[in-house]
PDB file of N, CA and C in Angstrom:
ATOM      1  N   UNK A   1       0.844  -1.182   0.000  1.00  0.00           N
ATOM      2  CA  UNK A   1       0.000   0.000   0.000  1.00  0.00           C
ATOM      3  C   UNK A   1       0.885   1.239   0.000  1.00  0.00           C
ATOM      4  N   UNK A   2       0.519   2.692  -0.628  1.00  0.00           N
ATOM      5  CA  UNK A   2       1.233   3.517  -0.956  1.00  0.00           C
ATOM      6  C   UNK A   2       1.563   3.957   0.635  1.00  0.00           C
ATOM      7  N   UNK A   3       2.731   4.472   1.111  1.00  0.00           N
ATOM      8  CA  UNK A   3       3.084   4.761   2.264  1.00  0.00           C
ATOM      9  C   UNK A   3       1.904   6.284   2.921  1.00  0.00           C
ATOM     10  N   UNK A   4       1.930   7.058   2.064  1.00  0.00           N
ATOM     11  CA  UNK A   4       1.180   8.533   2.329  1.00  0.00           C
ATOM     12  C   UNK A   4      -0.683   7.639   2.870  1.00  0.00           C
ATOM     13  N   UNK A   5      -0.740   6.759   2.222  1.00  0.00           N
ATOM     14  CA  UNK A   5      -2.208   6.331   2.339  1.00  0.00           C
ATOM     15  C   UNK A   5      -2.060   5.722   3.973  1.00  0.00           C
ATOM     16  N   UNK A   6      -1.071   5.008   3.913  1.00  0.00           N
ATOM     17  CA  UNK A   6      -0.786   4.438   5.444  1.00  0.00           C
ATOM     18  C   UNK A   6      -1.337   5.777   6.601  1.00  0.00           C
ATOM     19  N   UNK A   7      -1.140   6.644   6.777  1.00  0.00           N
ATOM     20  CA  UNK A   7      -1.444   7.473   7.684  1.00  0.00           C
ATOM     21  C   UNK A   7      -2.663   8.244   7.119  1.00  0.00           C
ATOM     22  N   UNK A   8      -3.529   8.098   6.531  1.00  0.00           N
ATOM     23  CA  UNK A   8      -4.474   8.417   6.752  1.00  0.00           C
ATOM     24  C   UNK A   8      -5.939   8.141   7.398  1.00  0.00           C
ATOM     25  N   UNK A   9      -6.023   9.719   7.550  1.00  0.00           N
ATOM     26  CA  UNK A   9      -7.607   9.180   8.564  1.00  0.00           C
ATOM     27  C   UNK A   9      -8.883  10.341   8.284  1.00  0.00           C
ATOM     28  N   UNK A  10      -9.850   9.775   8.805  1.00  0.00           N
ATOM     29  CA  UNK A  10     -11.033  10.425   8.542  1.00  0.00           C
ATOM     30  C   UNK A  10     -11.164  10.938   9.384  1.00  0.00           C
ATOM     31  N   UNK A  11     -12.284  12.571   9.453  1.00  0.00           N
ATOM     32  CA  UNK A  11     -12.844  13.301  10.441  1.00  0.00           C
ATOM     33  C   UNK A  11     -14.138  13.455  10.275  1.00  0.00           C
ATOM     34  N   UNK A  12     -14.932  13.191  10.621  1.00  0.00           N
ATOM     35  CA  UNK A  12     -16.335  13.436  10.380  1.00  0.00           C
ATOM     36  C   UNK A  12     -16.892  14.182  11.758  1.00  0.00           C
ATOM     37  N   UNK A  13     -17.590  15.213  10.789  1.00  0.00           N
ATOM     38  CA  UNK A  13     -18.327  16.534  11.317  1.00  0.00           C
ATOM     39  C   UNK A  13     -19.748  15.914  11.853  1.00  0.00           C
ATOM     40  N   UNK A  14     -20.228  16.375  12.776  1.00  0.00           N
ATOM     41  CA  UNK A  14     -21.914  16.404  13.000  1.00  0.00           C
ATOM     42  C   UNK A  14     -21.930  17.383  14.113  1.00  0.00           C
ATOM     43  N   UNK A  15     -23.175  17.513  14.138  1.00  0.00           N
ATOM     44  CA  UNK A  15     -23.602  18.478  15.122  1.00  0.00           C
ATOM     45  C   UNK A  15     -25.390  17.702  16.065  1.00  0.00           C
ATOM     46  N   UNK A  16     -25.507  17.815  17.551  1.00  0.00           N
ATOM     47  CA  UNK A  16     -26.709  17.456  17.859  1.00  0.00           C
ATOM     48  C   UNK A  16     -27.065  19.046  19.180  1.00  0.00           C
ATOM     49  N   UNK A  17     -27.779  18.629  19.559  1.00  0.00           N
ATOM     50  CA  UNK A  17     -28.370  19.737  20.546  1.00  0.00           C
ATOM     51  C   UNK A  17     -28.255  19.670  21.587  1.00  0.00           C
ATOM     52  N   UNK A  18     -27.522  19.120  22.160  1.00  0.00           N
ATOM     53  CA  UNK A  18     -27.091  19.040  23.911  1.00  0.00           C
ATOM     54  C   UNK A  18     -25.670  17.796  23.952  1.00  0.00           C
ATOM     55  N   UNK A  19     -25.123  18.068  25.143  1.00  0.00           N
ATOM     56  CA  UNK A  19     -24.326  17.286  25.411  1.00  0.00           C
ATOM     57  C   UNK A  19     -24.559  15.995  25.954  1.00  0.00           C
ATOM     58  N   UNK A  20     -25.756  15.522  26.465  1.00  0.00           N
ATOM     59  CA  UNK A  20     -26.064  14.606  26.421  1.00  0.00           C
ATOM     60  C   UNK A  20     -26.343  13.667  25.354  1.00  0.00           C
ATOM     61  N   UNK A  21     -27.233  14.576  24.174  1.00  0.00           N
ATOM     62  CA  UNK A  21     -27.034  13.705  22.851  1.00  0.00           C
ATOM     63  C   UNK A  21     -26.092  13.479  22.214  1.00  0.00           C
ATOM     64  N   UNK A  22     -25.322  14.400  22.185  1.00  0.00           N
ATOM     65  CA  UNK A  22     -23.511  13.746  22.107  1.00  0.00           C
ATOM     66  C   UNK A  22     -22.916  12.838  22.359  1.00  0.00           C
ATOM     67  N   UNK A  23     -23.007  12.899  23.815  1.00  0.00           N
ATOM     68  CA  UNK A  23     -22.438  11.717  24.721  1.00  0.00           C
ATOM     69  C   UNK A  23     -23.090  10.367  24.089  1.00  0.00           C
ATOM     70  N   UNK A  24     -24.592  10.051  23.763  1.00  0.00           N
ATOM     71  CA  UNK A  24     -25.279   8.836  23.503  1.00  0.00           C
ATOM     72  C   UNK A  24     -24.666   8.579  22.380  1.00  0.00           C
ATOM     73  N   UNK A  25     -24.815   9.588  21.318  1.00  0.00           N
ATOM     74  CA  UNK A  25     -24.136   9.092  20.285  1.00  0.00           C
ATOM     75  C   UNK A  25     -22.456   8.624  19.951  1.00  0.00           C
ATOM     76  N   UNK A  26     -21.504   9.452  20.597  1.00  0.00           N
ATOM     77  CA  UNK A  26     -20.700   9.164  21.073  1.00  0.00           C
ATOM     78  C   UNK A  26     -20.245   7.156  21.593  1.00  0.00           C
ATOM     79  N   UNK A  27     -20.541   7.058  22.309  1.00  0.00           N
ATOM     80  CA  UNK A  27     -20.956   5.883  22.819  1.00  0.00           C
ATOM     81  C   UNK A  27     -21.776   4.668  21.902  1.00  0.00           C
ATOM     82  N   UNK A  28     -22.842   5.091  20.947  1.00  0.00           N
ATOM     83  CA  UNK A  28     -22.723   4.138  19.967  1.00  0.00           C
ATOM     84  C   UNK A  28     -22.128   3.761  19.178  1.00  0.00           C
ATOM     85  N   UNK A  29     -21.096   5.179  18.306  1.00  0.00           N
ATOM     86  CA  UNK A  29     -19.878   5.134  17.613  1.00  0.00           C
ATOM     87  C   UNK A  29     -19.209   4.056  18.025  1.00  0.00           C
ATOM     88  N   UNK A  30     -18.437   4.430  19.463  1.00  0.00           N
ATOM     89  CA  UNK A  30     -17.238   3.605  19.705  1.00  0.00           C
ATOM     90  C   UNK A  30     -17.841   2.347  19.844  1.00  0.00           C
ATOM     91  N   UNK A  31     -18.973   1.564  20.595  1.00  0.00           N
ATOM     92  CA  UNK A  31     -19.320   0.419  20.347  1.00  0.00           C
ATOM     93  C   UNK A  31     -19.228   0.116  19.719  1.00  0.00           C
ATOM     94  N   UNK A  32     -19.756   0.491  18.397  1.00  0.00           N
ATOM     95  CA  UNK A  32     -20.124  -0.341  17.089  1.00  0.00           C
ATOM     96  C   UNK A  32     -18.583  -0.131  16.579  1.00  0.00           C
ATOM     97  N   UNK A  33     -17.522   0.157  16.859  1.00  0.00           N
ATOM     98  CA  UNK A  33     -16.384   0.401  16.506  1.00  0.00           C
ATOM     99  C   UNK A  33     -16.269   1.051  15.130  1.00  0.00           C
ATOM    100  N   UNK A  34     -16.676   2.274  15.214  1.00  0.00           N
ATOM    101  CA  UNK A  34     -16.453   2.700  13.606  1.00  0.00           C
ATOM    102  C   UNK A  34     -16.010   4.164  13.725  1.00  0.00           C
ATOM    103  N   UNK A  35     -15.655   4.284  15.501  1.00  0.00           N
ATOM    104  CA  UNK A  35     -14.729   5.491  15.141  1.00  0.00           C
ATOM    105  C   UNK A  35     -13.429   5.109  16.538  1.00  0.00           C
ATOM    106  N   UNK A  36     -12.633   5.589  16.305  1.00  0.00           N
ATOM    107  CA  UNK A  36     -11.602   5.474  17.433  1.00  0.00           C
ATOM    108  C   UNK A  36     -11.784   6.550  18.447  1.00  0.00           C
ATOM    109  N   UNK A  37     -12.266   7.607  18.290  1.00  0.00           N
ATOM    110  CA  UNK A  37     -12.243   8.712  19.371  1.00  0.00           C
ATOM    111  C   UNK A  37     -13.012   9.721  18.642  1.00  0.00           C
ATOM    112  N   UNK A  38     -14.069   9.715  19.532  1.00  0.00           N
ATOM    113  CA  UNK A  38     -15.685  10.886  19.398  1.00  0.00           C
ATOM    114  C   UNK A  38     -15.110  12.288  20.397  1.00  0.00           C
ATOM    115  N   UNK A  39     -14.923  13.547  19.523  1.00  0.00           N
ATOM    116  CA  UNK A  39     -14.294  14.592  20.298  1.00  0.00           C
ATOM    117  C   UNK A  39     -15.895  15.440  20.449  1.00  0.00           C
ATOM    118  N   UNK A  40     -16.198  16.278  21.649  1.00  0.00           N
ATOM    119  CA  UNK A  40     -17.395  16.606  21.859  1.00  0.00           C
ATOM    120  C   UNK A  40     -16.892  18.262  22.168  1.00  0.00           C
ATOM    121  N   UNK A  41     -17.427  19.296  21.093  1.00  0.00           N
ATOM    122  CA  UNK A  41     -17.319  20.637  21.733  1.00  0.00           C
ATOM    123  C   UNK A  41     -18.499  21.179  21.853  1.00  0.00           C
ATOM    124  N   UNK A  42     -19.229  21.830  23.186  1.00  0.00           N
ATOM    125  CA  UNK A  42     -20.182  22.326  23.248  1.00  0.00           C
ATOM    126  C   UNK A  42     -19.913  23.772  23.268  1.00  0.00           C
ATOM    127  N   UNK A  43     -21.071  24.677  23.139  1.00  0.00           N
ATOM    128  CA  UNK A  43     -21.039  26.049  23.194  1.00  0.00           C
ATOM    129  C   UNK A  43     -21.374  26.559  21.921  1.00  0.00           C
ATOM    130  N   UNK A  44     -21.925  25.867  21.057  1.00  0.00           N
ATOM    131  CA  UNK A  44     -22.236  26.209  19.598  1.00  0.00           C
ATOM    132  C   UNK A  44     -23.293  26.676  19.264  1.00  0.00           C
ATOM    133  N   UNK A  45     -23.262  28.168  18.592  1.00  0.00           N
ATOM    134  CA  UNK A  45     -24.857  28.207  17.555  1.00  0.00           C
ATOM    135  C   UNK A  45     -24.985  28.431  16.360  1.00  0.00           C
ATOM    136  N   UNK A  46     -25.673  27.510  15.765  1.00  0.00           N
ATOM    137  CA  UNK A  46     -26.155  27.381  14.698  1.00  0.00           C
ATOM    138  C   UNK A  46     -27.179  28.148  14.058  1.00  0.00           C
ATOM    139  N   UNK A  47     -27.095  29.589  12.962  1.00  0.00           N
ATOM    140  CA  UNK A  47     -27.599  29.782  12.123  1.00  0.00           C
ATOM    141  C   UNK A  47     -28.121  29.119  11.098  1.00  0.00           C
ATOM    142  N   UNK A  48     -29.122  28.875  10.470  1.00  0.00           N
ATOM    143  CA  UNK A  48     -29.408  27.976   9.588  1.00  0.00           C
ATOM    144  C   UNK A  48     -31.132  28.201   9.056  1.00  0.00           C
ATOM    145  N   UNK A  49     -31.479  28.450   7.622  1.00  0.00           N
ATOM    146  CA  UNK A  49     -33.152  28.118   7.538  1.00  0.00           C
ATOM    147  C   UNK A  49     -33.078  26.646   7.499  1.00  0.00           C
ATOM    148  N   UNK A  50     -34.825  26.556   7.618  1.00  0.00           N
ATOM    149  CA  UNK A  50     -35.021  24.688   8.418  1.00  0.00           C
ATOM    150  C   UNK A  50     -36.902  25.049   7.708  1.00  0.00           C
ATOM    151  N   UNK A  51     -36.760  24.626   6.626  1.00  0.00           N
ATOM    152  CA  UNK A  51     -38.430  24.343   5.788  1.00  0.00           C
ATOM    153  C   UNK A  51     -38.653  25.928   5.837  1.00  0.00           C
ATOM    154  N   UNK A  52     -38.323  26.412   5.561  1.00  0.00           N
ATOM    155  CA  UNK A  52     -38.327  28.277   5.147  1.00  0.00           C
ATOM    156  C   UNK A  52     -38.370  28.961   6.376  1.00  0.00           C
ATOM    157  N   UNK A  53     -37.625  28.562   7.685  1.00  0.00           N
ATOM    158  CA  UNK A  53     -37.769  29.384   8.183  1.00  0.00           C
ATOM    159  C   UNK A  53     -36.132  29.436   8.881  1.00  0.00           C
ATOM    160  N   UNK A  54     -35.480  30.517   9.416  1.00  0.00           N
ATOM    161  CA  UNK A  54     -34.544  30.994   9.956  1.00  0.00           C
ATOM    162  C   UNK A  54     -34.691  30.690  11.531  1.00  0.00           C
ATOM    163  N   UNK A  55     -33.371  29.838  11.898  1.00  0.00           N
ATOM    164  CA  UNK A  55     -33.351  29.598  12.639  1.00  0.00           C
ATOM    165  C   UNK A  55     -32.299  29.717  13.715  1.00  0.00           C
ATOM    166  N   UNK A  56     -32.058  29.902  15.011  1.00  0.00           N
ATOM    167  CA  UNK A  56     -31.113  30.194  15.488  1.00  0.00           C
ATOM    168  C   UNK A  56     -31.038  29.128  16.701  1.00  0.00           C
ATOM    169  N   UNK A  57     -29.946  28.298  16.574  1.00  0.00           N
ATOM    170  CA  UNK A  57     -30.132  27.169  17.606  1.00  0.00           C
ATOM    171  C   UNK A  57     -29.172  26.907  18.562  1.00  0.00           C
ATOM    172  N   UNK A  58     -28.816  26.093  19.750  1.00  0.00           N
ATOM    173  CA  UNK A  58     -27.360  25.861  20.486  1.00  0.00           C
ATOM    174  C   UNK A  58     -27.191  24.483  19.989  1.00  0.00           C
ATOM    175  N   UNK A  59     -25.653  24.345  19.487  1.00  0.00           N
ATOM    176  CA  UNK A  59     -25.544  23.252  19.493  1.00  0.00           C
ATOM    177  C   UNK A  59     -23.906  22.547  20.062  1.00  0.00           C
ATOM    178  N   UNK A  60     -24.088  21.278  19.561  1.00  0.00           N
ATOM    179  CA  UNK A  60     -23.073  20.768  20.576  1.00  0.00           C
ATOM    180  C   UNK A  60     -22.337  19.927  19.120  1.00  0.00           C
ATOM    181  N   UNK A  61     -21.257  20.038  18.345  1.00  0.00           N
ATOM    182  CA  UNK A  61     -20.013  19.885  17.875  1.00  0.00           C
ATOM    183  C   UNK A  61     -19.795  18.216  18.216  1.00  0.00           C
ATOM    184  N   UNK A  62     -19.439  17.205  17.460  1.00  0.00           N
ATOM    185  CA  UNK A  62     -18.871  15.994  17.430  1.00  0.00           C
ATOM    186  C   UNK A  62     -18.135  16.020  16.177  1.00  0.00           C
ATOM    187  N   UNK A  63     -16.437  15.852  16.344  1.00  0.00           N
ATOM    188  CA  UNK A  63     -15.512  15.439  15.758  1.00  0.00           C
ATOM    189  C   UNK A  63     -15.179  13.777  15.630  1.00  0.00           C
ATOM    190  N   UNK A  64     -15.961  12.857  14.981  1.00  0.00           N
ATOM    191  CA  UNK A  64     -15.126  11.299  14.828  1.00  0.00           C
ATOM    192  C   UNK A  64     -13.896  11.006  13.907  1.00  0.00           C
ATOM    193  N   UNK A  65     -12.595  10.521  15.160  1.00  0.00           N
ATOM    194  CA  UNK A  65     -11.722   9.930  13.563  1.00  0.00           C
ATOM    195  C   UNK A  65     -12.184   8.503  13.957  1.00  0.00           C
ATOM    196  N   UNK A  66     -11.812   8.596  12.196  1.00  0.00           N
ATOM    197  CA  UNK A  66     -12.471   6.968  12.195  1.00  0.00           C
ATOM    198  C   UNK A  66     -11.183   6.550  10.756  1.00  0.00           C
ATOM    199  N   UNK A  67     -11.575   5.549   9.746  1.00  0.00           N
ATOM    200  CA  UNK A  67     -10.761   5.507   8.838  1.00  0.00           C
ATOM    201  C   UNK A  67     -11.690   5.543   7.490  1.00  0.00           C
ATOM    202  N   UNK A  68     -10.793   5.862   6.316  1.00  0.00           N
ATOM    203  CA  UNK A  68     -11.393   6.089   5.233  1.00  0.00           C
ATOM    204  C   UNK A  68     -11.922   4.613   4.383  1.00  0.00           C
ATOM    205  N   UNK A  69     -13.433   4.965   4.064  1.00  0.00           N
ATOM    206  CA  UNK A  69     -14.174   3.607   3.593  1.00  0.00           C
ATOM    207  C   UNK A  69     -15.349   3.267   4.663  1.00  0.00           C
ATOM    208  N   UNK A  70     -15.723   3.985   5.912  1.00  0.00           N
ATOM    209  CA  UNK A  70     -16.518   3.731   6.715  1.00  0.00           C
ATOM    210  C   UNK A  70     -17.686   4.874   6.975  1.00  0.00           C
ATOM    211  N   UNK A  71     -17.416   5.569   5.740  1.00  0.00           N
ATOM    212  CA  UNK A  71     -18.408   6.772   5.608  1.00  0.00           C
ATOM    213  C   UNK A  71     -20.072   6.111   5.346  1.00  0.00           C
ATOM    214  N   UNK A  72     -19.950   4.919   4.593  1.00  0.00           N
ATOM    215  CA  UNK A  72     -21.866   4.425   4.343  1.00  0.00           C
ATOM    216  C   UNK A  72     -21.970   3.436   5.569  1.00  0.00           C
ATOM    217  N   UNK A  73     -21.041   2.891   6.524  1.00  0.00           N
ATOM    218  CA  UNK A  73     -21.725   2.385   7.900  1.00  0.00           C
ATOM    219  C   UNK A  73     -21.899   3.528   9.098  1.00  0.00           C
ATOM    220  N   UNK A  74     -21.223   4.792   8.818  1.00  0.00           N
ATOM    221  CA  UNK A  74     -21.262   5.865   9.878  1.00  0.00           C
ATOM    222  C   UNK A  74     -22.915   6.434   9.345  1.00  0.00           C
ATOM    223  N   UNK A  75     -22.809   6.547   8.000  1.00  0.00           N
ATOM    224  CA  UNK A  75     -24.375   7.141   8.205  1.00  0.00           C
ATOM    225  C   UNK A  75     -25.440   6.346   8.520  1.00  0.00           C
ATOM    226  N   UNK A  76     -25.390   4.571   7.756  1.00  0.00           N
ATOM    227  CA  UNK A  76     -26.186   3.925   8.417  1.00  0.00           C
ATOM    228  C   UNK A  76     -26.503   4.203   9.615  1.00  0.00           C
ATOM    229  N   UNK A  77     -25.613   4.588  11.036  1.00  0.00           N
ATOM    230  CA  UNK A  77     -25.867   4.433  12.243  1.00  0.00           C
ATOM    231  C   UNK A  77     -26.552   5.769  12.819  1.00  0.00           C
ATOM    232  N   UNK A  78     -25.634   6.746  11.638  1.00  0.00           N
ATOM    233  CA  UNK A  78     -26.394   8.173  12.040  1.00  0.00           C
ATOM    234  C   UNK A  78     -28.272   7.897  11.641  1.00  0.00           C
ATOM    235  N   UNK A  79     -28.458   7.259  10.300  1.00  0.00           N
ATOM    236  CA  UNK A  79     -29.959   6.756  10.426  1.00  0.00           C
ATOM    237  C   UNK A  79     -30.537   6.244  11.618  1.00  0.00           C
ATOM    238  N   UNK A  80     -29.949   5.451  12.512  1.00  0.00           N
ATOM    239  CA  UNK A  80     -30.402   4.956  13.533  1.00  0.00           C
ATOM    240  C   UNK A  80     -30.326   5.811  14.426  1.00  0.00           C
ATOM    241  N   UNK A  81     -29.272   6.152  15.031  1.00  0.00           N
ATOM    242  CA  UNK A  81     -29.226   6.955  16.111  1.00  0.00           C
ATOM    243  C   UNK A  81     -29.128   8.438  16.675  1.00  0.00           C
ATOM    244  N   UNK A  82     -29.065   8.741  15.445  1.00  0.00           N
ATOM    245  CA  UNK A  82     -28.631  10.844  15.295  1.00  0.00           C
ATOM    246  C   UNK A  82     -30.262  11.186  16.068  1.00  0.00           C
ATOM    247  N   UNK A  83     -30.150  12.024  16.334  1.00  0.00           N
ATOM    248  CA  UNK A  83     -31.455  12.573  16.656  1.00  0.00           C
ATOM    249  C   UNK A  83     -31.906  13.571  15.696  1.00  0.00           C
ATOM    250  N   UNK A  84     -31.320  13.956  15.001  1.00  0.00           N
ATOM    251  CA  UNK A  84     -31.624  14.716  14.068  1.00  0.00           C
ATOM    252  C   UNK A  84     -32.239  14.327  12.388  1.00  0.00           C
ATOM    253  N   UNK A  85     -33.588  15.134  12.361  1.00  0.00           N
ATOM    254  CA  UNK A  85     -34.114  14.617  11.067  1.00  0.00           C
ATOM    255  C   UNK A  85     -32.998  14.409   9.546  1.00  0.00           C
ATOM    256  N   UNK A  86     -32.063  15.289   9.700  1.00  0.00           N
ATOM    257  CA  UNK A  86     -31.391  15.431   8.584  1.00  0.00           C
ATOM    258  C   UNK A  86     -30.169  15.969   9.318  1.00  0.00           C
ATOM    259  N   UNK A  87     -29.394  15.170   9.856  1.00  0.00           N
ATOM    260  CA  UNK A  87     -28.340  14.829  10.437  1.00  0.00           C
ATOM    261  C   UNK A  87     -27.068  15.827   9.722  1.00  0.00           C
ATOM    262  N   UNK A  88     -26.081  16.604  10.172  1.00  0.00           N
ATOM    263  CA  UNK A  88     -24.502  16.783   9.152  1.00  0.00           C
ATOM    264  C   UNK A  88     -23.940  16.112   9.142  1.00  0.00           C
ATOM    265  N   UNK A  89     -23.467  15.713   7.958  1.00  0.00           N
ATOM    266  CA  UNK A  89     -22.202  14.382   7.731  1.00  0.00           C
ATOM    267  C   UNK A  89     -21.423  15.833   6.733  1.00  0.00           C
ATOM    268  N   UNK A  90     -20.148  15.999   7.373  1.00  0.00           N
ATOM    269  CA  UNK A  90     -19.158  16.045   6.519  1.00  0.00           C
ATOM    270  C   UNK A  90     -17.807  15.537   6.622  1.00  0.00           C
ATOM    271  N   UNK A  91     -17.108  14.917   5.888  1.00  0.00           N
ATOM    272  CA  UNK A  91     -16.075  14.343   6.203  1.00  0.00           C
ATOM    273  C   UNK A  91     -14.243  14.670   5.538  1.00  0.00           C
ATOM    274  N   UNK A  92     -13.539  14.406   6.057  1.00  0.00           N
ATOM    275  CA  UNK A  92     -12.317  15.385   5.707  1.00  0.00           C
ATOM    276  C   UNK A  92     -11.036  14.343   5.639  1.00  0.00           C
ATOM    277  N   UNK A  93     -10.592  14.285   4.843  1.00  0.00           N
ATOM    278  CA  UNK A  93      -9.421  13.365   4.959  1.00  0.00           C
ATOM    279  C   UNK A  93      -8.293  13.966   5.407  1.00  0.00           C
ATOM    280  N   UNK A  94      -7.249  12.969   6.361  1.00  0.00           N
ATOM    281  CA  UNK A  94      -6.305  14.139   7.121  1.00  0.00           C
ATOM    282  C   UNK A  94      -5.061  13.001   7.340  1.00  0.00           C
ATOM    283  N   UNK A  95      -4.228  13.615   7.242  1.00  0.00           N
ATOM    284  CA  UNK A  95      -3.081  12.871   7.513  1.00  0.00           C
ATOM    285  C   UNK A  95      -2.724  12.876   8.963  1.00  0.00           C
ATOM    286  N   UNK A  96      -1.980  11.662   9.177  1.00  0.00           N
ATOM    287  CA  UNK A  96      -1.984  11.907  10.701  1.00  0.00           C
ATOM    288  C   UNK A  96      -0.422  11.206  11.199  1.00  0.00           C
ATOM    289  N   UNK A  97       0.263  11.244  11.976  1.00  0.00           N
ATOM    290  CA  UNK A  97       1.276  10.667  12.575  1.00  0.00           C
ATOM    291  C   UNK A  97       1.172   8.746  12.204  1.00  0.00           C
ATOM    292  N   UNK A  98       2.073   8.827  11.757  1.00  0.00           N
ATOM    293  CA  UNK A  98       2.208   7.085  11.960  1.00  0.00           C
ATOM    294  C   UNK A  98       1.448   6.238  13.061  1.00  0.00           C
ATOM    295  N   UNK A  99       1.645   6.175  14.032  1.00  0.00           N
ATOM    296  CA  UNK A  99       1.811   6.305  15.359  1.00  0.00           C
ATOM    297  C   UNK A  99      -0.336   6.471  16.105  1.00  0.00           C
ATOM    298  N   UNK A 100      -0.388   7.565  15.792  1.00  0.00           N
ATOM    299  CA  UNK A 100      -1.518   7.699  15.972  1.00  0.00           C
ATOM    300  C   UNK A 100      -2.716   6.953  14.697  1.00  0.00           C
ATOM    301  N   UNK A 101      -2.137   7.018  13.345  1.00  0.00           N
ATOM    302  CA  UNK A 101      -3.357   6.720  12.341  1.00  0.00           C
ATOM    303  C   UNK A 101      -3.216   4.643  12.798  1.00  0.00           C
ATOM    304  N   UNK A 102      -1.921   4.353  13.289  1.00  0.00           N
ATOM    305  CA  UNK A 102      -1.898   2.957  13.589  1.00  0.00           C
ATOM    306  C   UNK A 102      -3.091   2.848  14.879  1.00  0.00           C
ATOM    307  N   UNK A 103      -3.047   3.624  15.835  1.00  0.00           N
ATOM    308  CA  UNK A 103      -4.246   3.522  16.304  1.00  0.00           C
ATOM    309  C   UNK A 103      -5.300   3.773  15.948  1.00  0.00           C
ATOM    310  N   UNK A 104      -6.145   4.416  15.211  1.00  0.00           N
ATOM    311  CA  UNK A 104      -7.241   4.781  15.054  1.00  0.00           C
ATOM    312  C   UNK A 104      -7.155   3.280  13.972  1.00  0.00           C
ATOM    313  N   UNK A 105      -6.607   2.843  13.422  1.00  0.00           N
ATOM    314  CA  UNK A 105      -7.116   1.939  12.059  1.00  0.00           C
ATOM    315  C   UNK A 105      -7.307   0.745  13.733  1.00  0.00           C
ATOM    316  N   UNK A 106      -6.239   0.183  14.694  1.00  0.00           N
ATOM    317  CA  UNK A 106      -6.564  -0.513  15.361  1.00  0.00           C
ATOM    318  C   UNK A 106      -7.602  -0.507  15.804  1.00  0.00           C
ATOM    319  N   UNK A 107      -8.309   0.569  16.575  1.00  0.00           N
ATOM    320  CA  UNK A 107      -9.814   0.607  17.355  1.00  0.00           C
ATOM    321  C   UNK A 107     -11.053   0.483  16.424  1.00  0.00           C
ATOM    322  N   UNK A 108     -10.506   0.634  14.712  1.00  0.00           N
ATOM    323  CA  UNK A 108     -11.982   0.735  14.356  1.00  0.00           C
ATOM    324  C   UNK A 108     -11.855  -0.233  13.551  1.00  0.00           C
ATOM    325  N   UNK A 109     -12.801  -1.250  13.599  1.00  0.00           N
ATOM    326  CA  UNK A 109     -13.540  -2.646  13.087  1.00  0.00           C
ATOM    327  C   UNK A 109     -13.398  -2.324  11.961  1.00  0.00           C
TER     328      UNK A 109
END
């Protein structure tokens, strides 16, 4: 395998509405092993229209690395478990330390 591919890893974006829904989701991630480490920042608001109307919301930030190729079982689960009707998935490819991308490929199934 090309060496540069060896250290890579995925970041996937979402956002839910409290830190508790974080945390749940959080916690199904790593079960189902499809991310190595769910980062949680709260203190967020979200501008956004939502069916024509403008909206102004708090929200709470989830960073997953996970590895690249596990983007259609992460949304499967976001179907299941996101609380959100129409969930954010964005995802970012990132290079990472030897060292560390050897872990994240270890923790995730």
């Amino acid at each position: 395998m090309d060496q540069s591919r060896e250290v890579e890893i995925l970041a996937v974006t979402t956002t839910v509405g409290s830190v508790q829904a974080a945390q749940r989701l959080a916690r199904e991630l790593l079960a189902a092993r499809l991310a190595a480490c769910v980062q949680i920042e709260p203190g967020l608001v979200s501008h956004y229209r939502w069916k024509g109307e403008l909206c102004e919301e708090p929200e709470v930030r989830l960073v997953i690395k996970t590895v690249p190729g596990r983007e259609s079982a992460l949304q499967a689960l976001f179907a299941q478990h996101h609380p959100y009707e129409l969930p954010q998935f964005t995802a970012v490819t990132m290079q990472a330390s030897d060292t560390y991308s050897q872990w994240v490929r270890a923790e995730v199934a």
